[in-house]
C-alpha atoms as a PDB file:
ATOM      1  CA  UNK A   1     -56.766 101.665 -68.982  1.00  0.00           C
ATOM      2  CA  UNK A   2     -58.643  99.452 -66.322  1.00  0.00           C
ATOM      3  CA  UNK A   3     -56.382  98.237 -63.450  1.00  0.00           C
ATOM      4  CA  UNK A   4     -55.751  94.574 -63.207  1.00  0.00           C
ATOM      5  CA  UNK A   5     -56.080  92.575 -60.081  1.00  0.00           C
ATOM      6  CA  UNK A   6     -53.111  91.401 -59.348  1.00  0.00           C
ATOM      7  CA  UNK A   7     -53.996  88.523 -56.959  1.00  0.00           C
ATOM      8  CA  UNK A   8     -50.826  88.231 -54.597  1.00  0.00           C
ATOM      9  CA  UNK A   9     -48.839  86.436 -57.626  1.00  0.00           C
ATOM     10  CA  UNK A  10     -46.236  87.056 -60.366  1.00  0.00           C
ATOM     11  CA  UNK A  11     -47.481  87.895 -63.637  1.00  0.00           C
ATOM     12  CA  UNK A  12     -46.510  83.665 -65.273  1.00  0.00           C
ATOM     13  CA  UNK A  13     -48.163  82.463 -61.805  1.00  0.00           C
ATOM     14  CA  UNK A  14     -51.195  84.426 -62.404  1.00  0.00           C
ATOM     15  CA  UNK A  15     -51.844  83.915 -65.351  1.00  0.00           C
ATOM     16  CA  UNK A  16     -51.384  80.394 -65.443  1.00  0.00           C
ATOM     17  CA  UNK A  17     -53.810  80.032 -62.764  1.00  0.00           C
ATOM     18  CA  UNK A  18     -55.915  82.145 -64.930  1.00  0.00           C
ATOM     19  CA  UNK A  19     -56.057  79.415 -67.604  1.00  0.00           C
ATOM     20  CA  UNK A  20     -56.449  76.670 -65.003  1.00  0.00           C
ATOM     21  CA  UNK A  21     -59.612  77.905 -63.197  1.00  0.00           C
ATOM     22  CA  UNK A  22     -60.750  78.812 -66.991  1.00  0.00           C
ATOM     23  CA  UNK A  23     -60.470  75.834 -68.103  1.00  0.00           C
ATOM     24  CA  UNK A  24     -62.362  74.213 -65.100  1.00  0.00           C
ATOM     25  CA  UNK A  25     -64.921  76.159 -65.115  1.00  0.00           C
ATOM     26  CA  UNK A  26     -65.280  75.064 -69.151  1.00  0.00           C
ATOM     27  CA  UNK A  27     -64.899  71.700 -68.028  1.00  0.00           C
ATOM     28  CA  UNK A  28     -67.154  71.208 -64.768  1.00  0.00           C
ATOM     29  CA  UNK A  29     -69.447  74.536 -65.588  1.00  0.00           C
ATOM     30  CA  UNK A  30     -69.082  75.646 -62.025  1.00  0.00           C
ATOM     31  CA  UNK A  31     -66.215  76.748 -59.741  1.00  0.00           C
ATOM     32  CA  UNK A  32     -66.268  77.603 -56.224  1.00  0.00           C
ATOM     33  CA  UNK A  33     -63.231  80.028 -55.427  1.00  0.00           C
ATOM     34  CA  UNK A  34     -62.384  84.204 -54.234  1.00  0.00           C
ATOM     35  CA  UNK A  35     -64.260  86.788 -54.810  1.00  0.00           C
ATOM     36  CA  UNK A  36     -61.470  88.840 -56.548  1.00  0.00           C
ATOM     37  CA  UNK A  37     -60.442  85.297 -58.679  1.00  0.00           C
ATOM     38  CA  UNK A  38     -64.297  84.936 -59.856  1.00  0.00           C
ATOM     39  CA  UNK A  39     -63.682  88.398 -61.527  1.00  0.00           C
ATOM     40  CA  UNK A  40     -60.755  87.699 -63.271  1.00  0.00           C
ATOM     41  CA  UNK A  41     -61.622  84.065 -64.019  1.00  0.00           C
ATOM     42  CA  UNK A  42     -65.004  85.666 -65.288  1.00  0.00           C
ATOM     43  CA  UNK A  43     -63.543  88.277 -67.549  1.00  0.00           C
ATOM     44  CA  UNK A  44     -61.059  85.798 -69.171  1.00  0.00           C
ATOM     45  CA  UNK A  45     -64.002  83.134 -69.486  1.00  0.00           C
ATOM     46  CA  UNK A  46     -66.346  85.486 -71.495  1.00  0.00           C
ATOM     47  CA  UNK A  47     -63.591  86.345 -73.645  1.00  0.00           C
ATOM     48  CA  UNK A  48     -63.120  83.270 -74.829  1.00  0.00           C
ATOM     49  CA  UNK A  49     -67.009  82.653 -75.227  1.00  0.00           C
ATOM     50  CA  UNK A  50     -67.364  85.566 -77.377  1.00  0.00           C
ATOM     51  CA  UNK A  51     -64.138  84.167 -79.692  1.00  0.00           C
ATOM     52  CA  UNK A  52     -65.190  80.359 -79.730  1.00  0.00           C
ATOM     53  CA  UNK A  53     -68.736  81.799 -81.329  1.00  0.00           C
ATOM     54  CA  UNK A  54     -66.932  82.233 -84.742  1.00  0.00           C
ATOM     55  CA  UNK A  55     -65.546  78.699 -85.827  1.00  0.00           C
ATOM     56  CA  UNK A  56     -62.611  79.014 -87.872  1.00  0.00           C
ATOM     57  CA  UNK A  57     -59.240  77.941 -87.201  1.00  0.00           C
ATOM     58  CA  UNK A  58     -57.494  81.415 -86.469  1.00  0.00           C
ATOM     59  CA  UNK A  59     -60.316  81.501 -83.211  1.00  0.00           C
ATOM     60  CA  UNK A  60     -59.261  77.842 -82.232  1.00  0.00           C
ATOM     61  CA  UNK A  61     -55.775  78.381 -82.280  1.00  0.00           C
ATOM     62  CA  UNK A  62     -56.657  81.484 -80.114  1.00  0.00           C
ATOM     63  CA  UNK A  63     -58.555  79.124 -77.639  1.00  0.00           C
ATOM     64  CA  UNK A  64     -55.994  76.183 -77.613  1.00  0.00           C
ATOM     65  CA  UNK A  65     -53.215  79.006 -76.569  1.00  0.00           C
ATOM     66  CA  UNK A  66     -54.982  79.750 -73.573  1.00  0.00           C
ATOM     67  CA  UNK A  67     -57.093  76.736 -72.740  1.00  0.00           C
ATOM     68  CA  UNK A  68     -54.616  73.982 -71.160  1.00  0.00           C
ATOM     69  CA  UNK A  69     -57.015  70.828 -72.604  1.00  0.00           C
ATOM     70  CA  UNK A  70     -57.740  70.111 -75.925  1.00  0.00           C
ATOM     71  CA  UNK A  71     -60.925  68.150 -75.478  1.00  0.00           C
ATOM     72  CA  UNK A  72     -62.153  71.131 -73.419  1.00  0.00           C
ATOM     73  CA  UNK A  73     -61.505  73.696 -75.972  1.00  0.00           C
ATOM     74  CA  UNK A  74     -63.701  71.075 -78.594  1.00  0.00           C
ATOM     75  CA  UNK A  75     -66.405  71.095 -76.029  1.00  0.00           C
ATOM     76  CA  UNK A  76     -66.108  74.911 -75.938  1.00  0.00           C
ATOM     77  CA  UNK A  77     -66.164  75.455 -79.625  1.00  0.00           C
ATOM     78  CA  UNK A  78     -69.039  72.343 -80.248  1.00  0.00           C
ATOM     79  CA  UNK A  79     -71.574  73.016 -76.934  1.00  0.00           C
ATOM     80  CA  UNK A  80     -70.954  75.926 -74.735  1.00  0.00           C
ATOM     81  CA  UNK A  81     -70.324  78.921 -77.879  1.00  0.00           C
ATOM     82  CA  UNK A  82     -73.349  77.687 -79.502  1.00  0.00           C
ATOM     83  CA  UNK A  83     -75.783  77.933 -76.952  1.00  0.00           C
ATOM     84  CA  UNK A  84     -74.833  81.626 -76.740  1.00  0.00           C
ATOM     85  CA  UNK A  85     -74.600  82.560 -79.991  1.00  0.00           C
ATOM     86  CA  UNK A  86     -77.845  84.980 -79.473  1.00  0.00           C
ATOM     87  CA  UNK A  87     -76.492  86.815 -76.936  1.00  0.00           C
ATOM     88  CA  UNK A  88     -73.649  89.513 -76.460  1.00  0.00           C
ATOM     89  CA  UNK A  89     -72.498  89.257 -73.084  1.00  0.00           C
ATOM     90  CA  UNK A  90     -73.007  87.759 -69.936  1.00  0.00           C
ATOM     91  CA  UNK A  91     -72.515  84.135 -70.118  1.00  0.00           C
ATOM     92  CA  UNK A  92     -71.466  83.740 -66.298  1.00  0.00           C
ATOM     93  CA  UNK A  93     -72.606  84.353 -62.962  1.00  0.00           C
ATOM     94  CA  UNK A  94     -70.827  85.132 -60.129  1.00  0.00           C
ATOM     95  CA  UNK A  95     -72.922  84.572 -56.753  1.00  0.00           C
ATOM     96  CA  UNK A  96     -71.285  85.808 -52.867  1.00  0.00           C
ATOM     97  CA  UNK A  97     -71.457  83.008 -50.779  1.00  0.00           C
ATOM     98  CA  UNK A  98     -70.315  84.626 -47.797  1.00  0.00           C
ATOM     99  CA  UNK A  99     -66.819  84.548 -46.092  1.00  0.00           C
ATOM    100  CA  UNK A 100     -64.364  81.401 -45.801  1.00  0.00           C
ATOM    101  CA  UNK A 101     -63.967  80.098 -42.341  1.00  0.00           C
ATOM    102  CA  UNK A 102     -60.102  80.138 -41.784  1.00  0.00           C
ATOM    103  CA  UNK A 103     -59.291  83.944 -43.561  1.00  0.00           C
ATOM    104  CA  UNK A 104     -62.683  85.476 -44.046  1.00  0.00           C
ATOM    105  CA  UNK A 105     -61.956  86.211 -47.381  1.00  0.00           C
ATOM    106  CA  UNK A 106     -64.870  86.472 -49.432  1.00  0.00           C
ATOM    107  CA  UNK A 107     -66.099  83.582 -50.967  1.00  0.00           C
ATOM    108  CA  UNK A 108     -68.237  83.064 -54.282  1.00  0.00           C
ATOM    109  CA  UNK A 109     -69.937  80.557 -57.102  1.00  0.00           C
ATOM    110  CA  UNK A 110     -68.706  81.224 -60.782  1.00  0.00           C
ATOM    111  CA  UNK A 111     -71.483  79.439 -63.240  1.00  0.00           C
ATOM    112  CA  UNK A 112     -71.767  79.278 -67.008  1.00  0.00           C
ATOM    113  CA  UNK A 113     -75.806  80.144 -67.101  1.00  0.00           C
END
């Protein structure tokens, strides 16, 4: 079993910041945050990629559980599954933009491509 980042947080804090930054990145198509959050966010945001592809309503019901807007989750299911509906994997990209001025922690660009 893989080991989870646990990101300083509670398990309910963690993942509902999760869902936030997921459903940002649906919204806007580009977040700027962590290096260790772009992983997570990334992992959770492909997930839901690869179960918005199939339209039915178990899949949306899926999606609305862990996307926090419903107009995002229509966008998801209407423009961003069906432009990847050819591929199997890899709908983001995470890009290091070097470290943050006040912590150095290590900064990055999560992108739908």
């Amino acid at each position: 079993m893989p080991r989870t980042r646990k990101l300083g947080r509670a398990t309910d804090s963690r993942m509902a910041m999760l869902r936030a930054m997921v459903t940002y990145l649906f919204e806007n198509g580009k977040i700027e945050t962590t290096l260790a959050r772009a992983k997570d966010v990334s992992s959770m945001a492909e997930k839901m990629i690869t179960v918005a592809k199939e339209d039915n309503l178990h899949n949306k019901r899926m999606v609305m559980g862990f996307v926090t807007k419903e107009s995002v989750t229509h966008k998801l299911f209407t423009e961003i599954a069906p432009k990847y509906a050819d591929k199997n994997g890899g709908y983001t990209r995470i890009t290091k933009i070097g470290p943050r001025r006040g912590d150095a922690a290590e900064m990055a660009i999560i992108e739908l491509l």
